[in-house]
Protein backbone atom coordinates (compact mmCIF):
# COMPACT_ATOMS: atom_id res chain seq x y z
CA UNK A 1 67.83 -43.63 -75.32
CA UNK A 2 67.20 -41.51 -72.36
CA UNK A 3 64.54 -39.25 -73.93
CA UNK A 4 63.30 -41.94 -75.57
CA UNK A 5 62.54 -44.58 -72.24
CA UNK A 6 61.48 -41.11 -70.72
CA UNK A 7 58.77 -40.89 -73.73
CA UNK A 8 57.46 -44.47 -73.31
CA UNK A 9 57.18 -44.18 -69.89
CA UNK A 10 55.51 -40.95 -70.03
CA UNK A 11 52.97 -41.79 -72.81
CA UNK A 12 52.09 -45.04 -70.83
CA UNK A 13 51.66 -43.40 -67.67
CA UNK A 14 49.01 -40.50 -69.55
CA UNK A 15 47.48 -43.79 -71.79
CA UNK A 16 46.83 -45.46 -68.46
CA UNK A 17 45.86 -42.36 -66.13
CA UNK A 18 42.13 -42.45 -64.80
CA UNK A 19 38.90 -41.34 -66.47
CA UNK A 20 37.87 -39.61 -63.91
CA UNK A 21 41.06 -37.12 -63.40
CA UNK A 22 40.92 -36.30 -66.88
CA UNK A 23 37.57 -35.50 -66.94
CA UNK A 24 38.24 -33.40 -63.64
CA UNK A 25 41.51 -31.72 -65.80
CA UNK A 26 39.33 -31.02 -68.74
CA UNK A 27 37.01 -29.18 -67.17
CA UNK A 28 39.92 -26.93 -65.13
CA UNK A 29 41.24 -26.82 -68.84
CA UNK A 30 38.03 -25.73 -70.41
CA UNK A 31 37.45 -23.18 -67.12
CA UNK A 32 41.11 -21.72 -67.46
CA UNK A 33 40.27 -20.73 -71.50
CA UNK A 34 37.56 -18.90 -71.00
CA UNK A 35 38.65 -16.87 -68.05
CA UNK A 36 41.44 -14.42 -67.40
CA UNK A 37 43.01 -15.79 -64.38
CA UNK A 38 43.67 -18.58 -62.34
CA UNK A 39 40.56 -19.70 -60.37
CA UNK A 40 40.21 -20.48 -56.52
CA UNK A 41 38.56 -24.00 -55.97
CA UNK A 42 35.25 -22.23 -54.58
CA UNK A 43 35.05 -20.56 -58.45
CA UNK A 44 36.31 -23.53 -60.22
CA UNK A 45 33.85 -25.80 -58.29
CA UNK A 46 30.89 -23.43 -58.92
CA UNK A 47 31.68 -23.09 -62.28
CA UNK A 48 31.89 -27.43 -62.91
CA UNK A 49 28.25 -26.94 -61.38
CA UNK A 50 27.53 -24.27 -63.81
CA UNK A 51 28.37 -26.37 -66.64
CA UNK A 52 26.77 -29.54 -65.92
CA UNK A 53 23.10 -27.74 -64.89
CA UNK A 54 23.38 -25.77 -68.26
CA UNK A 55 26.15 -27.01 -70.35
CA UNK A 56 23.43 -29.46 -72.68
CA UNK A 57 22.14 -27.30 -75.85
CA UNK A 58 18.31 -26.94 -76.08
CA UNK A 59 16.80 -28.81 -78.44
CA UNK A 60 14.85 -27.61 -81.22
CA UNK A 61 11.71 -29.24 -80.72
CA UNK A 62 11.36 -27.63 -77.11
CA UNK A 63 11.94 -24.18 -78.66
CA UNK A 64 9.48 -24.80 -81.50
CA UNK A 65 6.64 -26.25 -79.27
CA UNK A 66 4.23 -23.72 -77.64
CA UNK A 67 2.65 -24.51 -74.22
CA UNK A 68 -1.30 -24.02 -74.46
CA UNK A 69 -1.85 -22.54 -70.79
CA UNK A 70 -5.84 -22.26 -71.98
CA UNK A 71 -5.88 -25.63 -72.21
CA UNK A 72 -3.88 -26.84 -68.73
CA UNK A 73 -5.70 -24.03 -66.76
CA UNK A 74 -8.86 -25.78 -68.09
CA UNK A 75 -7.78 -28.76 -66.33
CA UNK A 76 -7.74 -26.69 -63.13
CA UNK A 77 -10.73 -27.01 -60.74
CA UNK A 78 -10.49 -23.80 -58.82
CA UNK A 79 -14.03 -24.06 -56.76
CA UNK A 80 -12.96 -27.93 -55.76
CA UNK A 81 -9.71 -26.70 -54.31
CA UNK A 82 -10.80 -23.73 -52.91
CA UNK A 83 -13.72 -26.25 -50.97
CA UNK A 84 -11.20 -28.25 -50.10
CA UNK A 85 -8.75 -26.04 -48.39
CA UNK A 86 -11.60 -24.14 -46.92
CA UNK A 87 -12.64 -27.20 -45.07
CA UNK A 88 -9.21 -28.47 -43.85
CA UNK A 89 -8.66 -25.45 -42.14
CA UNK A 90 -12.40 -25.01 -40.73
CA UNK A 91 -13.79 -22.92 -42.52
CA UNK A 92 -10.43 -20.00 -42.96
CA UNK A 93 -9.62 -18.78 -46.24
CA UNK A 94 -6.51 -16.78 -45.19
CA UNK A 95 -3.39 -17.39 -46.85
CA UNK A 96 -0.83 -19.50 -45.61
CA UNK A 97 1.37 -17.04 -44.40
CA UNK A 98 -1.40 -14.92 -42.59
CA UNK A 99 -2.42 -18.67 -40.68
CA UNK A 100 1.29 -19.33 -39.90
CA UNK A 101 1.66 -16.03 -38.06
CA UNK A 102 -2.01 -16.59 -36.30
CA UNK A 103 -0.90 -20.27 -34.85
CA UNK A 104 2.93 -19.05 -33.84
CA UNK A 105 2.07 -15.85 -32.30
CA UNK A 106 4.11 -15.69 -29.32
CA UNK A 107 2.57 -14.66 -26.04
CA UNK A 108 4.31 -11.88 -24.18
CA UNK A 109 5.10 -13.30 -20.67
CA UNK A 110 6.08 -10.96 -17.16
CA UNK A 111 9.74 -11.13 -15.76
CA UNK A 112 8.04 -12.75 -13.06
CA UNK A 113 5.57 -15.42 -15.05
CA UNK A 114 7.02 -18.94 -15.88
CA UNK A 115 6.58 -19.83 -19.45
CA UNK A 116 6.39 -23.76 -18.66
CA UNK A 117 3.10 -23.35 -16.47
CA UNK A 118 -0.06 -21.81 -16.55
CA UNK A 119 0.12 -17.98 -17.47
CA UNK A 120 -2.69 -17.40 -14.90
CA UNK A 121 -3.08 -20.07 -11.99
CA UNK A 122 -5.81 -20.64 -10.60
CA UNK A 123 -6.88 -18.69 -7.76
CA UNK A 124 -6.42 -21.35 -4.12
CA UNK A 125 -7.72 -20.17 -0.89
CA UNK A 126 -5.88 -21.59 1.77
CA UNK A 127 -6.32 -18.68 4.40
CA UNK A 128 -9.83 -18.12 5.79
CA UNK A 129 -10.85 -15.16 8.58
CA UNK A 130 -13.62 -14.90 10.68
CA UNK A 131 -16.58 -12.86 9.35
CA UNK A 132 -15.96 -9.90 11.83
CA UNK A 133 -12.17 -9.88 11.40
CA UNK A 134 -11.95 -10.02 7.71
CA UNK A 135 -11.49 -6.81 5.68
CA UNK A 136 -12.78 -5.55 2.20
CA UNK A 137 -10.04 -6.63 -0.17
CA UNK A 138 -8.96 -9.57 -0.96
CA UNK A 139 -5.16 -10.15 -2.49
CA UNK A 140 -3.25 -12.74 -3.91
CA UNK A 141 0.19 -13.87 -4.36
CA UNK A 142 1.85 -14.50 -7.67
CA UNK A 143 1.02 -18.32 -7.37
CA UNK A 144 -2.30 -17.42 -7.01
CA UNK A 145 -2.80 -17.90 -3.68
CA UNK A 146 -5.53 -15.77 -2.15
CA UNK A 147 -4.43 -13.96 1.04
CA UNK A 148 -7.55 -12.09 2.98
CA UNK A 149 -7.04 -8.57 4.43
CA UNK A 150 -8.36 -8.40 8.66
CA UNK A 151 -9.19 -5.51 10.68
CA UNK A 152 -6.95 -3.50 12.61
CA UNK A 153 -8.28 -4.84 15.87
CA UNK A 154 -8.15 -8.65 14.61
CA UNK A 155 -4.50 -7.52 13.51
CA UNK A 156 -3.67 -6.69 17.03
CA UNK A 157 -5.78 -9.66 18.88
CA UNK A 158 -3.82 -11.76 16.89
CA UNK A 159 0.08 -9.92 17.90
CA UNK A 160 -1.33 -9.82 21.26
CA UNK A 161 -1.99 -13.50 21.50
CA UNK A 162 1.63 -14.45 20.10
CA UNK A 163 3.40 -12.35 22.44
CA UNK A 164 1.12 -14.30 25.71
CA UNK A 165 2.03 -17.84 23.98
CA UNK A 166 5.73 -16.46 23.85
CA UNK A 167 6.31 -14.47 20.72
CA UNK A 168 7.11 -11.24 22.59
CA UNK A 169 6.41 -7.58 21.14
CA UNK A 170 10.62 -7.08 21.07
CA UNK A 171 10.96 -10.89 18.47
CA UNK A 172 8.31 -9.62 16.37
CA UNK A 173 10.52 -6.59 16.09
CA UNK A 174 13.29 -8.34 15.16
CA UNK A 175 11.20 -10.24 13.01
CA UNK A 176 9.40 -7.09 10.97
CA UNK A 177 12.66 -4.79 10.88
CA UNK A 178 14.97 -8.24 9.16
CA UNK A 179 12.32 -8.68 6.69
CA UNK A 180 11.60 -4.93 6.32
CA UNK A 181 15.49 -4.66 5.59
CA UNK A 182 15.15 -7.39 3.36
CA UNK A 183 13.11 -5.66 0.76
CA UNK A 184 14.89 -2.06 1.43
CA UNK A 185 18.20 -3.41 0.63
CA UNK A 186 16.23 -4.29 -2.86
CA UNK A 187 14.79 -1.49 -3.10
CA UNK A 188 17.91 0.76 -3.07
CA UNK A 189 20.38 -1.24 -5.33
CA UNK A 190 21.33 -4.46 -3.09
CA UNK A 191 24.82 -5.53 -2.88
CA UNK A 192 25.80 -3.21 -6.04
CA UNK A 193 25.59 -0.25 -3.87
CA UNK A 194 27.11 -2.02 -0.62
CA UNK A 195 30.69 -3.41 -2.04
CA UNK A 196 33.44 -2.14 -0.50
CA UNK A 197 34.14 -0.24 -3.63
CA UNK A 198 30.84 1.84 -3.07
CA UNK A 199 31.67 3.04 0.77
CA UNK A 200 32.15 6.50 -0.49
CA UNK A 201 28.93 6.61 -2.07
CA UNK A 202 26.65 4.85 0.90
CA UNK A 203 23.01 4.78 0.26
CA UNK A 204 21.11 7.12 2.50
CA UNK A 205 17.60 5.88 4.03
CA UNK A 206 15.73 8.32 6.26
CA UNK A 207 13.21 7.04 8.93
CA UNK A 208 10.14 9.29 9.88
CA UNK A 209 9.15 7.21 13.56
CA UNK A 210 6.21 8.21 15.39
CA UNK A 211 5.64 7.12 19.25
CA UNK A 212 3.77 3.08 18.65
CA UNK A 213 4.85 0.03 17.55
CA UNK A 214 5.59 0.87 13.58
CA UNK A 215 7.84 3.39 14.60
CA UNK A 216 9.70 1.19 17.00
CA UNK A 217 9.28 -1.16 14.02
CA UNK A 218 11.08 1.67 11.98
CA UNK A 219 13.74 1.97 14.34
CA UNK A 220 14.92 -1.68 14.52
CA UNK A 221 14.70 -1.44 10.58
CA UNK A 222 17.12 1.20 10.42
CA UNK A 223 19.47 0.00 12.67
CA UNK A 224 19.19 -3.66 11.13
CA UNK A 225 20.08 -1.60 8.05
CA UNK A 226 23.42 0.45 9.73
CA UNK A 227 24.70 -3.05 9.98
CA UNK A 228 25.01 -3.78 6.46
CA UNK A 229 26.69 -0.26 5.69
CA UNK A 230 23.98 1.87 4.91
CA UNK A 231 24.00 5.20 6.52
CA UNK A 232 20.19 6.16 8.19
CA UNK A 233 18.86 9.16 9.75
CA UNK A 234 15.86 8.99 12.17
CA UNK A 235 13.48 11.83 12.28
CA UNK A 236 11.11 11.61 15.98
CA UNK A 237 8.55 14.24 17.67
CA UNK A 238 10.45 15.88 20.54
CA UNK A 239 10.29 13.23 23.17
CA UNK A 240 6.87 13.84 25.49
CA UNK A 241 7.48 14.65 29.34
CA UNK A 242 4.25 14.22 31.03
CA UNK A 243 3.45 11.09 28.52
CA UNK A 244 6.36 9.19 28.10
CA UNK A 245 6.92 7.05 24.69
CA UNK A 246 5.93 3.51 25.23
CA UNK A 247 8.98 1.50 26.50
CA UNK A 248 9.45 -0.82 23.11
CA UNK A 249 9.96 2.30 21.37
CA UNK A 250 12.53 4.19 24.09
CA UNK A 251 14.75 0.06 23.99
CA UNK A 252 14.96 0.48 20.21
CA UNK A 253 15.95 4.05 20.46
CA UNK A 254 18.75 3.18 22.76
CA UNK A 255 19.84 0.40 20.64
CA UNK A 256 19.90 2.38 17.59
CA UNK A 257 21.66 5.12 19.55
CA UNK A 258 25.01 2.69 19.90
CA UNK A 259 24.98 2.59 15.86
CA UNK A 260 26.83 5.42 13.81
CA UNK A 261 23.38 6.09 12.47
CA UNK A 262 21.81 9.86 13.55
CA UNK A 263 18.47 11.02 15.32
CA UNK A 264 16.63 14.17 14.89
CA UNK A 265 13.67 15.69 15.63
CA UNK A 266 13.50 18.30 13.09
CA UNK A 267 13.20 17.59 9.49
CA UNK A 268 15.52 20.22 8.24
CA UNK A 269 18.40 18.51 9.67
CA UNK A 270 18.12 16.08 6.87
CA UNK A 271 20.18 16.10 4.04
CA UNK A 272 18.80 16.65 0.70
CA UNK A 273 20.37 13.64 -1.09
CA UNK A 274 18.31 10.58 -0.50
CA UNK A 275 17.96 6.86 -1.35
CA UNK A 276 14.19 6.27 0.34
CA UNK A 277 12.74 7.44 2.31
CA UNK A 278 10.78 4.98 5.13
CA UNK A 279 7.35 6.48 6.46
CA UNK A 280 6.18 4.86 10.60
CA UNK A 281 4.82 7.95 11.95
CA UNK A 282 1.47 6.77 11.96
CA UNK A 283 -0.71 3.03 13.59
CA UNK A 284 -3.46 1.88 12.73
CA UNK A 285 -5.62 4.46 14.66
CA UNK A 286 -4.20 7.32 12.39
CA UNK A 287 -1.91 8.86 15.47
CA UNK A 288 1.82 9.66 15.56
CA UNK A 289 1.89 7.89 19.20
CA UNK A 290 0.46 8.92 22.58
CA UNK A 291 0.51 12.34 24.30
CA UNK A 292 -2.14 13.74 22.33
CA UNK A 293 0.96 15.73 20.12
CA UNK A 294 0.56 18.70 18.09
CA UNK A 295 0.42 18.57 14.10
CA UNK A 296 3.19 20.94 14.02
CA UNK A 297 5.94 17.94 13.45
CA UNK A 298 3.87 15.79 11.79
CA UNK A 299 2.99 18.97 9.02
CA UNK A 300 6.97 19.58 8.93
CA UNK A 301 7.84 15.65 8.05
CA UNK A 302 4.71 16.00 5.83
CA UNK A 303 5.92 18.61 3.75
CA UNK A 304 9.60 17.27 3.75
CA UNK A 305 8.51 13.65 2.03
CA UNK A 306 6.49 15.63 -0.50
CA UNK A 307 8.92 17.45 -1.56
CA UNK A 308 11.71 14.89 -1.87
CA UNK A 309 11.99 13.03 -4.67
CA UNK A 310 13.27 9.95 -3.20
CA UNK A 311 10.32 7.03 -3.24
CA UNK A 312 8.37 6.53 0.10
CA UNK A 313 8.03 2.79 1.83
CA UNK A 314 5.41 2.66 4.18
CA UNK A 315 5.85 0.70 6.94
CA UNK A 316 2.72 -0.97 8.48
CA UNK A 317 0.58 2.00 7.91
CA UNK A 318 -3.49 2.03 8.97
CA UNK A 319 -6.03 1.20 5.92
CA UNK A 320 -7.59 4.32 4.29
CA UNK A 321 -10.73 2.03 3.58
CA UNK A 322 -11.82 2.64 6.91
CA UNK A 323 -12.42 6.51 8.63
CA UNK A 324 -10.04 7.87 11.33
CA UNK A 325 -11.97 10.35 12.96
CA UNK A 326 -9.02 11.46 15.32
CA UNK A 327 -5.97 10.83 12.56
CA UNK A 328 -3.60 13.20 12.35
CA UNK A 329 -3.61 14.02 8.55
CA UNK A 330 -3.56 12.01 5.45
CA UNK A 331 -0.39 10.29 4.74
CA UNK A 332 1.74 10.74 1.93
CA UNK A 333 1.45 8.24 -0.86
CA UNK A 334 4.17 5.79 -1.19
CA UNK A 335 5.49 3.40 -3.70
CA UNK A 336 5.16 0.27 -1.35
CA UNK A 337 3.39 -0.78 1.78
CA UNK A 338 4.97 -3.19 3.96
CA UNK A 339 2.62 -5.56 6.26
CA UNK A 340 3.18 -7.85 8.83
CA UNK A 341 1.83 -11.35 9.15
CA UNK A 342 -1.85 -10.61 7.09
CA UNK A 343 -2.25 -7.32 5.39
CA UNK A 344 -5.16 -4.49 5.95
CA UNK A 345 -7.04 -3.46 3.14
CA UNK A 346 -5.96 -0.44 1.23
CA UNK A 347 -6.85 0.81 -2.21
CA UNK A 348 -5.49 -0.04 -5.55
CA UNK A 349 -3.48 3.78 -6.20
CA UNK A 350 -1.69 3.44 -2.20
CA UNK A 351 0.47 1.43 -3.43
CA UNK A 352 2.46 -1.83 -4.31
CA UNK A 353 1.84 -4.02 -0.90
CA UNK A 354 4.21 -6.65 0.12
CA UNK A 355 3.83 -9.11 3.05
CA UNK A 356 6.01 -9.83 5.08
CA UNK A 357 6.36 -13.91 7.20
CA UNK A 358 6.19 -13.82 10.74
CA UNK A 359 6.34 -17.29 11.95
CA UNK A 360 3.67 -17.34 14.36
CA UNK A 361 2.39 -21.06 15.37
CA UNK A 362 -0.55 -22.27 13.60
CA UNK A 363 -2.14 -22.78 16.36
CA UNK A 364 -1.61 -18.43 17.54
CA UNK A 365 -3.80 -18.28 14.14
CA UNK A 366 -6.41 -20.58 15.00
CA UNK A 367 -6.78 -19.35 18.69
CA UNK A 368 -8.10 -16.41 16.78
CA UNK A 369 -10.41 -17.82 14.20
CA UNK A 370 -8.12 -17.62 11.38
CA UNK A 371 -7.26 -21.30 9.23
CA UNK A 372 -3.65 -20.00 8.12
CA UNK A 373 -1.47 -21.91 5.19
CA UNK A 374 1.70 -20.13 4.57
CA UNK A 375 2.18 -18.54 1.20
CA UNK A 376 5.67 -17.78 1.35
CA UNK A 377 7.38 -20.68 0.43
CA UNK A 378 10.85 -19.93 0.27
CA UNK A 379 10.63 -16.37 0.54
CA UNK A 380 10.31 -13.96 3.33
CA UNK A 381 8.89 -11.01 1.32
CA UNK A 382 6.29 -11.19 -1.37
CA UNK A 383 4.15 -8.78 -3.61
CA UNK A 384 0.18 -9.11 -3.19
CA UNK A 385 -1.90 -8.11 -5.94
CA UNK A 386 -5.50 -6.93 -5.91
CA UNK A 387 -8.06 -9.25 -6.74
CA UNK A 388 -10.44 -8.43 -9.87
């Protein structure tokens, strides 16, 4: 009676079990039979997929019948279509693939160029210069700004007016040396090579400093940059007796002296192993300061930037667009020029000019002739490029 109330139940549960599991057990049934092993659900799945796309027979008539591709490619208007496309896509008969890469090519953008605006703004002049002021070149900024170049003498009418309205020669020291070591700290590796980690490996920056305001300028630089860890040498003529150095120069000196930083006056002092190398031993006349010095140092330091191989920044040096009869030698070509407040004109193969902001009133620059807009923004270093 057991087996046989176990029978009935079990032949009315399989009677009543749903069409759709059976199906789903049939075809695991029919899978198992014709394979050697067990399948995973991925392989029994494909294989119900399998059997439903091709499991139908063909039928005869579709074997027996012949398709007459004469007759459907008669059907076929190729010059119609061939107008047609042509004159969707004006007049282009390349193939679709060759137009897809034409209308997606992707423009190749600068680390420096912002993809969401114009590629090339347009250029803005917001700084205008007197006639007799302005210089030969004209740059502009990387927001297209145009930025004029001025003579050396409108350069210093303009310093010399800031420092009677307040803006004296020592706080546009400051002012040139902070942004100077701005853009050196960049240049030699920035806070990478200035974590405490790094102190036994201290970047070295050497500072050739003749007797005028860029090598006073050099000075404060390098003793702006012994206060963020980086060790500097500065290289000086021997200091004149019967002319003395001009009295900016001899304050930064003694400022710089209280640093750890070192000063020579003889080139081969310096040691071989350097990070940059910062070049203020010429102004804007071409001279390495008053006292009417020989060549002899000026040769030496010369010979010693040539041969290093660390880059050269030049720091506020004169335009070689305009002749210095009594200059002391040509000056060795660096990798970037560094100007104060509006740049002098230089050629393209000087090198990479940057400009640095000093804040003088608005009102310095118009006392002068000059209608000044900043084009810093933010920032108180920026590149200048030459103007086609």
């Amino acid at each position: 009676d057991e087996y046989s109330n176990g029978y009935h139940y079990n032949h009315h549960h399989q009677e009543y079990s749903s069409p759709r599991r059976n199906e789903r057990y049939n075809d695991q049934l029919r899978y198992q039979q014709n394979s050697s092993r067990t399948p995973n659900k991925r392989e029994f799945m494909k294989q119900v997929k399998d059997d439903k796309t091709f499991g139908n027979p063909i039928d005869d008539e579709v074997l027996t019948t012949e398709f007459d591709f004469e007759k459907n490619l008669a059907l076929f208007d190729k010059q119609a279509t061939r107008d047609e496309i042509q004159s969707m896509n004006g007049g282009s008969i390349k193939p679709d693939v060759v137009k897809g890469a034409d209308r997606f090519t992707e423009k190749k953008y600068r680390h420096d160029e912002n993809i969401l605006g114009p590629s090339k703004p347009k250029p803005k002049a917001q700084i205008t210069v007197p006639a007799e002021g302005a210089g030969e070149v004209i740059y502009a900024t990387d927001n297209g700004l145009l930025v004029p170049t001025i003579t050396s003498s409108m350069r210093n009418t303009l310093l010399s007016t800031a420092n009677q309205n307040g803006l004296t020669n020592s706080r546009q020291l400051e002012m040139i040396g902070r942004a100077a070591t701005e853009l050196i700290l960049s240049q030699i590796g920035g806070s990478h090579r200035l974590e405490p980690g790094n102190s036994h490996q201290s970047p070295v920056v050497v500072f050739l400093c003749g007797f005028h305001s860029q090598g006073a300028a050099g000075v404060n630089t390098a003793r702006q940059l012994e206060c963020h860890g980086v060790r500097t040498l500065v290289i000086t003529p021997q200091l004149p007796v019967t002319h003395p150095a001009p009295l900016v120069f001899t304050h930064e000196l003694q400022l710089y002296s209280l640093t750890n930083g070192r000063h020579f006056t003889d080139t081969r002092s310096c040691i071989s192993i350097l990070d940059l190398i910062v070049d203020a031993r010429l102004d804007h006349n071409g001279k390495t300061g008053e006292g009417g010095m020989s060549s002899s140092w000026f040769n030496a330091a010369d010979t010693f930037a040539s041969s290093s191989r660390a880059p050269i920044l030049a720091l506020d040096p004169p335009s070689d667009l305009v002749a210095l009869p009594n200059a002391a030698g040509v000056q060795v070509n660096a990798r970037v020029l560094l100007c104060p407040a509006l740049p002098l004109a230089y050629t393209p193969g000087k090198g990479k000019v940057y400009l640095l902001n000093m804040p003088i009133p608005i009102q310095t620059y118009a006392a002068v002739g000059i209608k000044y807009s900043s084009p810093f923004g933010a920032k108180l270093v920026i590149p200048l490029h030459p103007c086609e």
